[in-house]
C-alpha atoms as a PDB file:
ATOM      1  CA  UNK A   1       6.038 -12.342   2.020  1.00  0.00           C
ATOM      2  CA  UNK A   2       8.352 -10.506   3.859  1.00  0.00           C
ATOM      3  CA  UNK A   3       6.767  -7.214   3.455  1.00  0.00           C
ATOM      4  CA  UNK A   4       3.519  -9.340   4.999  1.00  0.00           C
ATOM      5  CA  UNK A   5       5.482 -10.442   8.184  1.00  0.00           C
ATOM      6  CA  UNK A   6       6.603  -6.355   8.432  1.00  0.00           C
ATOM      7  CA  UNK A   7       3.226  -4.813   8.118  1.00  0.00           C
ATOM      8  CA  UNK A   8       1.480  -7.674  10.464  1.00  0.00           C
ATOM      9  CA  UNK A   9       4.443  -6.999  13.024  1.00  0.00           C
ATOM     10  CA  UNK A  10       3.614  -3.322  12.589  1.00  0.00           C
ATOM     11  CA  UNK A  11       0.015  -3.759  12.649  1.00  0.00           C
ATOM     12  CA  UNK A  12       0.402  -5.620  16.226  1.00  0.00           C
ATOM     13  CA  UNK A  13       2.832  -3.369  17.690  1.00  0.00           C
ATOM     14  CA  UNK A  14       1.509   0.172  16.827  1.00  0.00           C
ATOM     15  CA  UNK A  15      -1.904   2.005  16.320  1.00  0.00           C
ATOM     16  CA  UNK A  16      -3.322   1.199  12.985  1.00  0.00           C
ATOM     17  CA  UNK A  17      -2.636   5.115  12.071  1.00  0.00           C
ATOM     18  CA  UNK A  18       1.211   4.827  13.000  1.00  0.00           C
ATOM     19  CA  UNK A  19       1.111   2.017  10.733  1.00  0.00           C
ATOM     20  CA  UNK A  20      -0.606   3.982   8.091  1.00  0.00           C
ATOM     21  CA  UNK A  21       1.831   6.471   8.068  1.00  0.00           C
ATOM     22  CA  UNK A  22       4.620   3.776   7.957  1.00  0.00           C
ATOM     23  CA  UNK A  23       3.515   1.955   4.670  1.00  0.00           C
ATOM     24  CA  UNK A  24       3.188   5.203   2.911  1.00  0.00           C
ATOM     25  CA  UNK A  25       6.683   6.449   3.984  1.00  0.00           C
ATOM     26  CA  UNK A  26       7.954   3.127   3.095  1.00  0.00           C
ATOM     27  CA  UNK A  27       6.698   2.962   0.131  1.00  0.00           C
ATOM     28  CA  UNK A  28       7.485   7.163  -0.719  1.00  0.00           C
ATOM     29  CA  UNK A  29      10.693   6.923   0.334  1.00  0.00           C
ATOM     30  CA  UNK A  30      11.725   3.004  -1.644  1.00  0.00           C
ATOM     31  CA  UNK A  31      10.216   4.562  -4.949  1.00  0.00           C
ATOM     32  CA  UNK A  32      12.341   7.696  -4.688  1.00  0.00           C
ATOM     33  CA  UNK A  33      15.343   5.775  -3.701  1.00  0.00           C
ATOM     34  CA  UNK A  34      14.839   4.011  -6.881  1.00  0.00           C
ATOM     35  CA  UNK A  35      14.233   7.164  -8.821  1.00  0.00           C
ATOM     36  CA  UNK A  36      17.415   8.453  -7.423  1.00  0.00           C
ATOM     37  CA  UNK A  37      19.770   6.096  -6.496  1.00  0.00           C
ATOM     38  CA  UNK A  38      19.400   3.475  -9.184  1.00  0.00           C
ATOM     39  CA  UNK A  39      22.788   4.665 -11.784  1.00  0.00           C
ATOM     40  CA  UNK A  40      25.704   3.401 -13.128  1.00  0.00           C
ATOM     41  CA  UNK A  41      27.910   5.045 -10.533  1.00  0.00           C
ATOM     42  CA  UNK A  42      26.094   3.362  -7.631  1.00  0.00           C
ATOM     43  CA  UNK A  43      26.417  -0.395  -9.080  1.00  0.00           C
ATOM     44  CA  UNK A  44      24.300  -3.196  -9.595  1.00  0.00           C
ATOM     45  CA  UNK A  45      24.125  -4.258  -6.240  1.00  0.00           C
ATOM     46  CA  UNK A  46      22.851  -0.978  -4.557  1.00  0.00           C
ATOM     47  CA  UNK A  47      20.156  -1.168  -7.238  1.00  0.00           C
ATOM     48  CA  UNK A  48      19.007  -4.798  -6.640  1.00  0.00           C
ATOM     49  CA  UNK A  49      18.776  -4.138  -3.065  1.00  0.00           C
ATOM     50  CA  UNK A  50      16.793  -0.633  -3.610  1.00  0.00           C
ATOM     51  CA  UNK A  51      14.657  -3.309  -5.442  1.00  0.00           C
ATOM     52  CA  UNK A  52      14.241  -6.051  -2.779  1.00  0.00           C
ATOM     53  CA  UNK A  53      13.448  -2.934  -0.370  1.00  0.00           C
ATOM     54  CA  UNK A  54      10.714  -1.802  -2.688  1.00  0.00           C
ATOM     55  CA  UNK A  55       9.395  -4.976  -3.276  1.00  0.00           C
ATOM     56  CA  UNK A  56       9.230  -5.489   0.794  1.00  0.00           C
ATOM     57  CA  UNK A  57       7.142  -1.896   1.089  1.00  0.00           C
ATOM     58  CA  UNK A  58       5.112  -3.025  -1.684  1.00  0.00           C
ATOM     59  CA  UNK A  59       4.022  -6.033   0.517  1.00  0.00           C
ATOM     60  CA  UNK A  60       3.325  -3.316   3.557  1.00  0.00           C
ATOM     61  CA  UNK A  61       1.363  -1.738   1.512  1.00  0.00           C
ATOM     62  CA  UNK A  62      -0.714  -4.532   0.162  1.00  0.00           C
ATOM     63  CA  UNK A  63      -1.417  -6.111   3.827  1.00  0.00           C
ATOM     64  CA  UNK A  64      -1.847  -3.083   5.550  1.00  0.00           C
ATOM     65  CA  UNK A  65      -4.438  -1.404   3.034  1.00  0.00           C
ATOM     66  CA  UNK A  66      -6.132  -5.244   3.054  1.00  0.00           C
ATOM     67  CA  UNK A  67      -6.150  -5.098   6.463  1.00  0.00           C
ATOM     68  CA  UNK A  68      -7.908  -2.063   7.045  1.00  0.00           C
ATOM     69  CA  UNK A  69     -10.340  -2.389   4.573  1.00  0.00           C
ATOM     70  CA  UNK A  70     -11.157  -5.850   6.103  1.00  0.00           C
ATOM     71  CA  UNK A  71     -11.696  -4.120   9.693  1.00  0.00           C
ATOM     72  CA  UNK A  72     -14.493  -2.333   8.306  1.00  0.00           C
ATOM     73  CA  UNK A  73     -16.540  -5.227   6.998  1.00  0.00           C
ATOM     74  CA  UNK A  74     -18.892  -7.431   7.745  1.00  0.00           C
ATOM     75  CA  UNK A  75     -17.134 -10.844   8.576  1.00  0.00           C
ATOM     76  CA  UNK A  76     -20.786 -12.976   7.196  1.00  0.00           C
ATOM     77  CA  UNK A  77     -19.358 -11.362   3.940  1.00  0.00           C
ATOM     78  CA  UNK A  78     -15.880 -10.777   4.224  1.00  0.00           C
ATOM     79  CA  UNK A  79     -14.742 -13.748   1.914  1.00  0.00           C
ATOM     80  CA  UNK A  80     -16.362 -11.869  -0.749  1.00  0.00           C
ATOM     81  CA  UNK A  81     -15.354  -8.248   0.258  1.00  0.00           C
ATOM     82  CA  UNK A  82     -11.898  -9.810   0.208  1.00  0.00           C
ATOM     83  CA  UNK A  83     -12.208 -11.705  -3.426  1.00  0.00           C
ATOM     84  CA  UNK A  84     -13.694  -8.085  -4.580  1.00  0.00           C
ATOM     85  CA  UNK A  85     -10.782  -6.425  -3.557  1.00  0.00           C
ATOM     86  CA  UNK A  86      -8.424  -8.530  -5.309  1.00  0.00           C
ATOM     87  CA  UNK A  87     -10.373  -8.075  -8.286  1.00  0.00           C
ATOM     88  CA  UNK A  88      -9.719  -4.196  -7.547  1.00  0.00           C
ATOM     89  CA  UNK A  89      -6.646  -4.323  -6.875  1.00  0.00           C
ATOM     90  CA  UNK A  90      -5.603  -6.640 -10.086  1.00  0.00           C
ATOM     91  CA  UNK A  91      -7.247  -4.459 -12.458  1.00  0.00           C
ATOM     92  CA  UNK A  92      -5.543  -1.150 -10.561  1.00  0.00           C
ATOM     93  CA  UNK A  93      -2.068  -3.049 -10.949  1.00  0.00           C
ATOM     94  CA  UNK A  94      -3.010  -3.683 -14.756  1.00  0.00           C
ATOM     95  CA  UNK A  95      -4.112   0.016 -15.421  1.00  0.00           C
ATOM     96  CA  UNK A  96      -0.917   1.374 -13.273  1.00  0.00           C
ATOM     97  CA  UNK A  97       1.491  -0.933 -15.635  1.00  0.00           C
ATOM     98  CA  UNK A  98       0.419   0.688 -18.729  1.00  0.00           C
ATOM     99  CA  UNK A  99       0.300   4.342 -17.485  1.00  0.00           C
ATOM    100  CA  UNK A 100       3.761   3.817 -15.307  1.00  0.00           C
ATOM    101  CA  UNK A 101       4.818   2.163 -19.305  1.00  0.00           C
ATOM    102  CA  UNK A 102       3.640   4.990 -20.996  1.00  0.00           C
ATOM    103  CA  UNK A 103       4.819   7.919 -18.084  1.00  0.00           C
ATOM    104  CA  UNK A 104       8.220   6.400 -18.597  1.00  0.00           C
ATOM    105  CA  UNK A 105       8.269   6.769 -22.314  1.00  0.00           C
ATOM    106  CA  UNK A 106       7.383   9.700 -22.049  1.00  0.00           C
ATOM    107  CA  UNK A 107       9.213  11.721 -19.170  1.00  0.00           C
ATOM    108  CA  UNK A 108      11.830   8.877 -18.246  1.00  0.00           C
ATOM    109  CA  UNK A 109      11.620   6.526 -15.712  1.00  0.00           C
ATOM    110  CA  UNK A 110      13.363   8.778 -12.781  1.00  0.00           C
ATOM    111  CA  UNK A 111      10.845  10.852 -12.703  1.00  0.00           C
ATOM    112  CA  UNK A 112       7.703   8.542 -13.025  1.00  0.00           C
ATOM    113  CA  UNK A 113       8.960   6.873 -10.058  1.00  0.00           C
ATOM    114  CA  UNK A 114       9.136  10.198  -8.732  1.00  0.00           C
ATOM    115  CA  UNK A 115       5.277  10.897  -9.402  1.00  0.00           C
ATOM    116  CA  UNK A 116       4.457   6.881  -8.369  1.00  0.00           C
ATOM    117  CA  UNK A 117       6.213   7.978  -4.795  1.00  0.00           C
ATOM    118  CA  UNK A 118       4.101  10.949  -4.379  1.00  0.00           C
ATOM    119  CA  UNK A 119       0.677   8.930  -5.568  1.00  0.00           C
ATOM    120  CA  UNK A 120       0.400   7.271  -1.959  1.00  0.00           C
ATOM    121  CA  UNK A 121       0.353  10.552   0.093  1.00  0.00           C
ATOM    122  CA  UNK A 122      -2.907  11.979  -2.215  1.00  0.00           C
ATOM    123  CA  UNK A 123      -4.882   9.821   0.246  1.00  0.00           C
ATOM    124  CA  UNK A 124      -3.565  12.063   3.107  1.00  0.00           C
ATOM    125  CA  UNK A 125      -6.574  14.448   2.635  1.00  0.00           C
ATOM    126  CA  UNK A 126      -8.932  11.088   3.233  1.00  0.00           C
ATOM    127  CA  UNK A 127      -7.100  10.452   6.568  1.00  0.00           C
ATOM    128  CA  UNK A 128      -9.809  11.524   9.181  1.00  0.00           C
ATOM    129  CA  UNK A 129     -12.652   9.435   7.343  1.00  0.00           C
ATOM    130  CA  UNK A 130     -10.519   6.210   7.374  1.00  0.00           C
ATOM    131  CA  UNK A 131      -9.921   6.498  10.879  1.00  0.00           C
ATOM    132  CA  UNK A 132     -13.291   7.169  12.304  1.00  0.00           C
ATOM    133  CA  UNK A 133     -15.241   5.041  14.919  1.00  0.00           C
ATOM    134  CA  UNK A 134     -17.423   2.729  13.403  1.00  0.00           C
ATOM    135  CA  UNK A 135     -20.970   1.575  14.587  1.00  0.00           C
ATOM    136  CA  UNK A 136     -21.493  -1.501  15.883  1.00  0.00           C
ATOM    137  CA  UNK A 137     -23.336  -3.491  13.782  1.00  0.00           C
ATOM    138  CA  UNK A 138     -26.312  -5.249  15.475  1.00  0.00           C
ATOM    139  CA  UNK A 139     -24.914  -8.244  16.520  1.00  0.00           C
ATOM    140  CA  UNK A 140     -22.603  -5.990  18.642  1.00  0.00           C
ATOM    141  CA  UNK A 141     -25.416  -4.758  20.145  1.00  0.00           C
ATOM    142  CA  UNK A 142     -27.373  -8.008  20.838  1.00  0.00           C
ATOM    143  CA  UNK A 143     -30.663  -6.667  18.931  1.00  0.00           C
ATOM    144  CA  UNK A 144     -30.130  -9.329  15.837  1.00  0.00           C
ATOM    145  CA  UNK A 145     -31.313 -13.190  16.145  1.00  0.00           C
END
């Protein structure tokens, strides 16, 4: 919920692409904190906050990438755009448990939250599309009924 409050406070205060680049450095930078910082020599404490930080990024992430997915659709259908992108999102968080399970068998878990921190920035080559003009739809334009 917290992570909510952030990314809606962001989302108001900055350009949706400043905001953009926020969640993914939040969430870059909490993963690799975890990947580094999480050892005996640091304590228990360091690592439960390094936790609570991720888990607040996490929720940037979520309601900023809802949020501009929902500026891009119709609102007559936006209930189910939304309900379709939970669906999405649950199965992606399903699939990513086993492979994140399976990475850290395999490699260690330092290191798969290593390659889960770099995962966000693959969009980067995507950025101009997401951030193009849209058309107004016809009811923008006052042509529908």
């Amino acid at each position: 919920m917290l992570g909510s409050m952030v990314a809606s406070a962001l989302m108001k205060k900055l350009p949706v692409r400043n905001a953009f680049f926020l969640m993914l450095l939040a969430i870059g930078v909490s993963l690799a904190s975890l990947s580094f910082f999480v050892r005996a020599q640091f304590g228990l404490e360091l690592a439960i906050g390094l936790v609570v930080l991720y888990g607040i990024a996490y929720g940037i992430g979520q309601t900023i990438s809802f949020a501009m997915c929902m500026r891009v659709v119709d609102s007559r259908i936006a209930a189910s755009m939304f309900a379709i992108l939970m669906a999405f999102t649950n199965v992606g968080q399903g699939i990513g448990l086993a492979l994140s399970g399976a990475l850290a068998d395999a490699v260690g878990f330092r290191i798969t939250l290593l390659v889960f921190a770099v995962i966000p920035f693959l969009v980067l080559p995507l950025f101009p599309t997401l951030f193009k003009q849209k058309k107004p739809l016809l009811k923008d334009m006052n042509l529908s009924n």
